[in-house]
Protein backbone atom coordinates (compact mmCIF):
# COMPACT_ATOMS: atom_id res chain seq x y z
CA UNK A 1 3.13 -27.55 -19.68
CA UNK A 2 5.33 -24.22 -20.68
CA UNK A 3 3.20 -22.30 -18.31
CA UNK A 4 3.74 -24.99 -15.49
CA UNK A 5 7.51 -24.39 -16.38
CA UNK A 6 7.06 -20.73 -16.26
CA UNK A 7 4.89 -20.57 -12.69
CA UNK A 8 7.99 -23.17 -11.16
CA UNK A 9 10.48 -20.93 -12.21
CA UNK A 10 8.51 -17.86 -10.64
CA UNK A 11 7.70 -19.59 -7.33
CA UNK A 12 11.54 -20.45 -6.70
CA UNK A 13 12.26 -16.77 -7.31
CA UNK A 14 10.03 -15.77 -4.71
CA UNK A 15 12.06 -17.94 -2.85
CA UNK A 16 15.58 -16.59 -3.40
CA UNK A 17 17.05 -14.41 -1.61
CA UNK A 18 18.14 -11.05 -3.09
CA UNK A 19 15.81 -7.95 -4.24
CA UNK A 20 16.53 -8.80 -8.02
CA UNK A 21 15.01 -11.59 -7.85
CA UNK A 22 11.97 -10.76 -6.10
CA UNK A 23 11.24 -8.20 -9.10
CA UNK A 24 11.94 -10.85 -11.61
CA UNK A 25 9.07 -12.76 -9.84
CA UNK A 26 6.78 -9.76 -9.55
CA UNK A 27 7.53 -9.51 -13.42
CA UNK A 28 6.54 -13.12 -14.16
CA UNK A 29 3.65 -12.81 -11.76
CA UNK A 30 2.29 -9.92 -13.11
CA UNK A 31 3.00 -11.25 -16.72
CA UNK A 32 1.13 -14.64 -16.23
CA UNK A 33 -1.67 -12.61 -14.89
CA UNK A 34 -1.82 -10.37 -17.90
CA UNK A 35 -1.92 -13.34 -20.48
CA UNK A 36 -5.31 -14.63 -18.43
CA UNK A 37 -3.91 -17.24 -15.88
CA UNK A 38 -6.94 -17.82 -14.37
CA UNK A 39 -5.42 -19.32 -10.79
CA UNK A 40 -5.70 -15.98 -9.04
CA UNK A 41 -5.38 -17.66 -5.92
CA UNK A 42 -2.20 -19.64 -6.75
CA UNK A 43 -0.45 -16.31 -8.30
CA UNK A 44 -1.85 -13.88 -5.25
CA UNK A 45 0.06 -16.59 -3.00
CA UNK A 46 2.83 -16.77 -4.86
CA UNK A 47 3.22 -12.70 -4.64
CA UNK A 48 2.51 -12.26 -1.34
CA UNK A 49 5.68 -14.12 -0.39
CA UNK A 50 7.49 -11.14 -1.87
CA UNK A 51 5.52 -8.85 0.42
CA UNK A 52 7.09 -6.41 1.90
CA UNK A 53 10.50 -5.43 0.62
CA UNK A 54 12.50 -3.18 2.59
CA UNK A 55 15.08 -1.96 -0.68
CA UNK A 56 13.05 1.38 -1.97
CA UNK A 57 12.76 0.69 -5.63
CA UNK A 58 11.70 -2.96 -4.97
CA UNK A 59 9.12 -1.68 -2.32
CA UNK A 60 7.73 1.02 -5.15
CA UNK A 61 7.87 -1.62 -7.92
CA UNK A 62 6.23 -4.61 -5.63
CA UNK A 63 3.47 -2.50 -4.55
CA UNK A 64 2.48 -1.04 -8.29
CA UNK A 65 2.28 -5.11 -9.08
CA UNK A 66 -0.30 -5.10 -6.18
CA UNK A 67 -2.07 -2.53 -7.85
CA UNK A 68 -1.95 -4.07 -11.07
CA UNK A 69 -3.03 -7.08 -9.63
CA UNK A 70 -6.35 -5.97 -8.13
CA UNK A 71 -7.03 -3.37 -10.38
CA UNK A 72 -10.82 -3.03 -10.46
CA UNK A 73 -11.63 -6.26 -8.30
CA UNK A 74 -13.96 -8.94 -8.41
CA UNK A 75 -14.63 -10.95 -5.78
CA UNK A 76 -11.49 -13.48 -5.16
CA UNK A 77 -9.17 -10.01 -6.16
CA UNK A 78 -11.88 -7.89 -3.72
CA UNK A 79 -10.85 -11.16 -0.85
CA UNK A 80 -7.03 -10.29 -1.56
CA UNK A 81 -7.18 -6.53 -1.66
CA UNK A 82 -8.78 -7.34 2.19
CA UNK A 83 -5.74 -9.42 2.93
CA UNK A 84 -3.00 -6.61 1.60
CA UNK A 85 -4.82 -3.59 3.69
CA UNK A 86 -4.95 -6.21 6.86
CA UNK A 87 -1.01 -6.84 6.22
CA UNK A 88 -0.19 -2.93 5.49
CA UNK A 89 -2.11 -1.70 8.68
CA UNK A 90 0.17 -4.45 10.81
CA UNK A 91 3.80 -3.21 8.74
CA UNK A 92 3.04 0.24 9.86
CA UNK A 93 1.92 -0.82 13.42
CA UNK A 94 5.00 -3.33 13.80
CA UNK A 95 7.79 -1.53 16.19
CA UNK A 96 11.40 -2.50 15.62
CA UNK A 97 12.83 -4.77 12.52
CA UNK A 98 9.56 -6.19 12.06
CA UNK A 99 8.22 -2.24 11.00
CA UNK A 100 7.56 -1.42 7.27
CA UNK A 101 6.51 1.65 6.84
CA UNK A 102 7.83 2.29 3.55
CA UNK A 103 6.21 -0.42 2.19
CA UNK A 104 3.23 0.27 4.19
CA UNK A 105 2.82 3.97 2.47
CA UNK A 106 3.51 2.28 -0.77
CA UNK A 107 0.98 -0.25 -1.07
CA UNK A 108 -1.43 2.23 0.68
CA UNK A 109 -0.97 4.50 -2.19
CA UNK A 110 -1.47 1.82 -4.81
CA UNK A 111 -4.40 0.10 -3.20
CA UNK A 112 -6.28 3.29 -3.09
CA UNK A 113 -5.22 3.89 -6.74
CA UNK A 114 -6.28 0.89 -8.24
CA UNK A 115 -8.74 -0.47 -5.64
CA UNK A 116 -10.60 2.40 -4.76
CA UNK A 117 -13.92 1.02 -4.09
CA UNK A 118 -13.01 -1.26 -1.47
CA UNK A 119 -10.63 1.38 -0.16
CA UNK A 120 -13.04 3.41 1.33
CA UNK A 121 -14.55 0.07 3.04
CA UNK A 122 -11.13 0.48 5.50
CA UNK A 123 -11.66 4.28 6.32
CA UNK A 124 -12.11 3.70 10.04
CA UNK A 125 -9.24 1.53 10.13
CA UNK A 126 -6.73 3.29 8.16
CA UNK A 127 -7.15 6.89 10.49
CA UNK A 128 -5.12 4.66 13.12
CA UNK A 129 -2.66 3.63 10.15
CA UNK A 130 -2.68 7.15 8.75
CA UNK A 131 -1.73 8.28 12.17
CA UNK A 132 1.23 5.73 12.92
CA UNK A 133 2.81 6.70 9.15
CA UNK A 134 2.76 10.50 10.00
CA UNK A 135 4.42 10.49 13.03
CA UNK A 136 7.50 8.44 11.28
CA UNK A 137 10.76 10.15 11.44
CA UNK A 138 11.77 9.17 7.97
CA UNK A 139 10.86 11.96 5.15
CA UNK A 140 10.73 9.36 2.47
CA UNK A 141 8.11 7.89 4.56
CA UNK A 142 6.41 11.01 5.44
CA UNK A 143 6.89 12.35 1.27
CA UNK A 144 5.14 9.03 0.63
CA UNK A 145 2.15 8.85 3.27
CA UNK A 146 1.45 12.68 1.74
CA UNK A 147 1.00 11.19 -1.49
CA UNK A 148 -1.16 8.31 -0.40
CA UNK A 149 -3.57 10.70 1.90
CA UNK A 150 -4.04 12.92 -1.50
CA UNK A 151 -4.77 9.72 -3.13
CA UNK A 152 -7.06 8.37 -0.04
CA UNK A 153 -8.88 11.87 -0.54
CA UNK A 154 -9.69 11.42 -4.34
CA UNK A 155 -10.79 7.99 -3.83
CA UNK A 156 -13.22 9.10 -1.00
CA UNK A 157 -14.61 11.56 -3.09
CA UNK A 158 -15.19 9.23 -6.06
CA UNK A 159 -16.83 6.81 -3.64
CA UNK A 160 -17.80 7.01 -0.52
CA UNK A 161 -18.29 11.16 -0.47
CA UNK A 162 -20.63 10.78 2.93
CA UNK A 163 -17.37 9.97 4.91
CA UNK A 164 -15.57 12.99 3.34
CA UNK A 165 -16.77 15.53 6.57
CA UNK A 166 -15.51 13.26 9.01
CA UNK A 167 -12.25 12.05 7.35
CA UNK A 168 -11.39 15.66 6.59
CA UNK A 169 -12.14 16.68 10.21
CA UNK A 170 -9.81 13.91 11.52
CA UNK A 171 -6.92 14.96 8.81
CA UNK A 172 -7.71 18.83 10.24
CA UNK A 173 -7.41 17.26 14.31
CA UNK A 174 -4.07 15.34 13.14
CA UNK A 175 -2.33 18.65 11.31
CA UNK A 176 -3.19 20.97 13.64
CA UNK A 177 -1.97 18.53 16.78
CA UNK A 178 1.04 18.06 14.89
CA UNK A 179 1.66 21.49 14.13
CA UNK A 180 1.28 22.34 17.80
CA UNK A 181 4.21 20.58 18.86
CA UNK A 182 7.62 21.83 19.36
CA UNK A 183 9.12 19.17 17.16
CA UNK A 184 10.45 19.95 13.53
CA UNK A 185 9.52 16.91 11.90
CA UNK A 186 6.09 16.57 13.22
CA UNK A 187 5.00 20.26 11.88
CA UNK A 188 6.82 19.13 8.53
CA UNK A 189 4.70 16.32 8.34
CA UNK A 190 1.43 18.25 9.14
CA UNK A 191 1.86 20.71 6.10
CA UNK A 192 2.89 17.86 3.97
CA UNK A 193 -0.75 16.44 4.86
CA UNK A 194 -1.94 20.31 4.34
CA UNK A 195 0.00 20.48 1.54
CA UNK A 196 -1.44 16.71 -0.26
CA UNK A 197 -5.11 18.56 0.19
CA UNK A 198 -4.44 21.39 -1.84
């Protein structure tokens, strides 16, 4: 009955309005998963209402709670890791007020943290993603996507090393285009990518 209580009082943060209270629901998400709730579905739902923030330090806070979530997935957590790459790839494709890039970079960078083996399963669809996030105009977007490529890299080489030629030839292609244009930001992003490799 308490944790009834408990999952109520989470749910109708998730529904208020404010950034507060969407990490005091990420808290009591992340806490009921910790102490074995075994609805995974029920609490996944529950989070992804709180998906995606657009206030930085909620953004970085909600997406380590996705990786916490899914950390080393079995199949229902493998199903949702699916859903949050399908929803990160559409924030970073989204034009206008409907864009989240931020967030996008963010829960890229956890995902591949925490998730790495069904990571690599989205290579193909992530170069287009990859792409979209490093040719943002923001450098906290650009600072961000760096870190989640270097990520990306690592978990590549821990599991799927065959794709490592052709991802790295596709990060060389997307640096050096970059760097060849007469555009600051675009050769700034480029040797942040170079940079992330290192």
């Amino acid at each position: 009955d308490y944790v009834n209580k408990f999952l109520d009082v989470v749910t109708q943060l998730a529904k208020s309005r404010g950034y507060q209270n969407a990490i005091r629901s990420s808290i009591g998400i992340l806490a009921l998963y910790r102490f074995g709730y075994n609805d995974f579905g029920k609490i996944s739902q529950i989070f992804d209402c709180l998906l995606p923030q657009t206030d930085t330090e909620s953004v970085k806070f909600t997406s380590w709670c996705a990786g916490q979530l899914i950390h080393h997935p079995n199949l229902e957590q493998s199903r949702y890791v699916s859903h949050l790459f399908t929803r990160l790839m559409q924030w970073a494709r989204s034009k206008g007020r409907r864009a989240r890039p931020l967030a996008a970079a963010y829960l890229f960078d956890a995902l591949s943290t925490r998730a790495g083996s069904s990571a690599v399963c989205f290579l193909l669809q992530l170069q287009s993603t990859i792409c979209q996030l490093a040719s943002h105009t923001s450098t906290r977007v650009l600072k961000v996507t760096a870190k989640a490529i270097r990520t990306f890299t690592r978990t590549i080489i821990r599991y799927g090393r065959s794709d490592l030629e052709d991802y790295m030839t596709f990060l060389f292609h997307l640096s050096t285009q970059m760097l060849s244009l007469y555009d600051p930001i675009r050769k700034y992003a480029a040797l942040l990518i170079i940079q992330s490799l290192i």
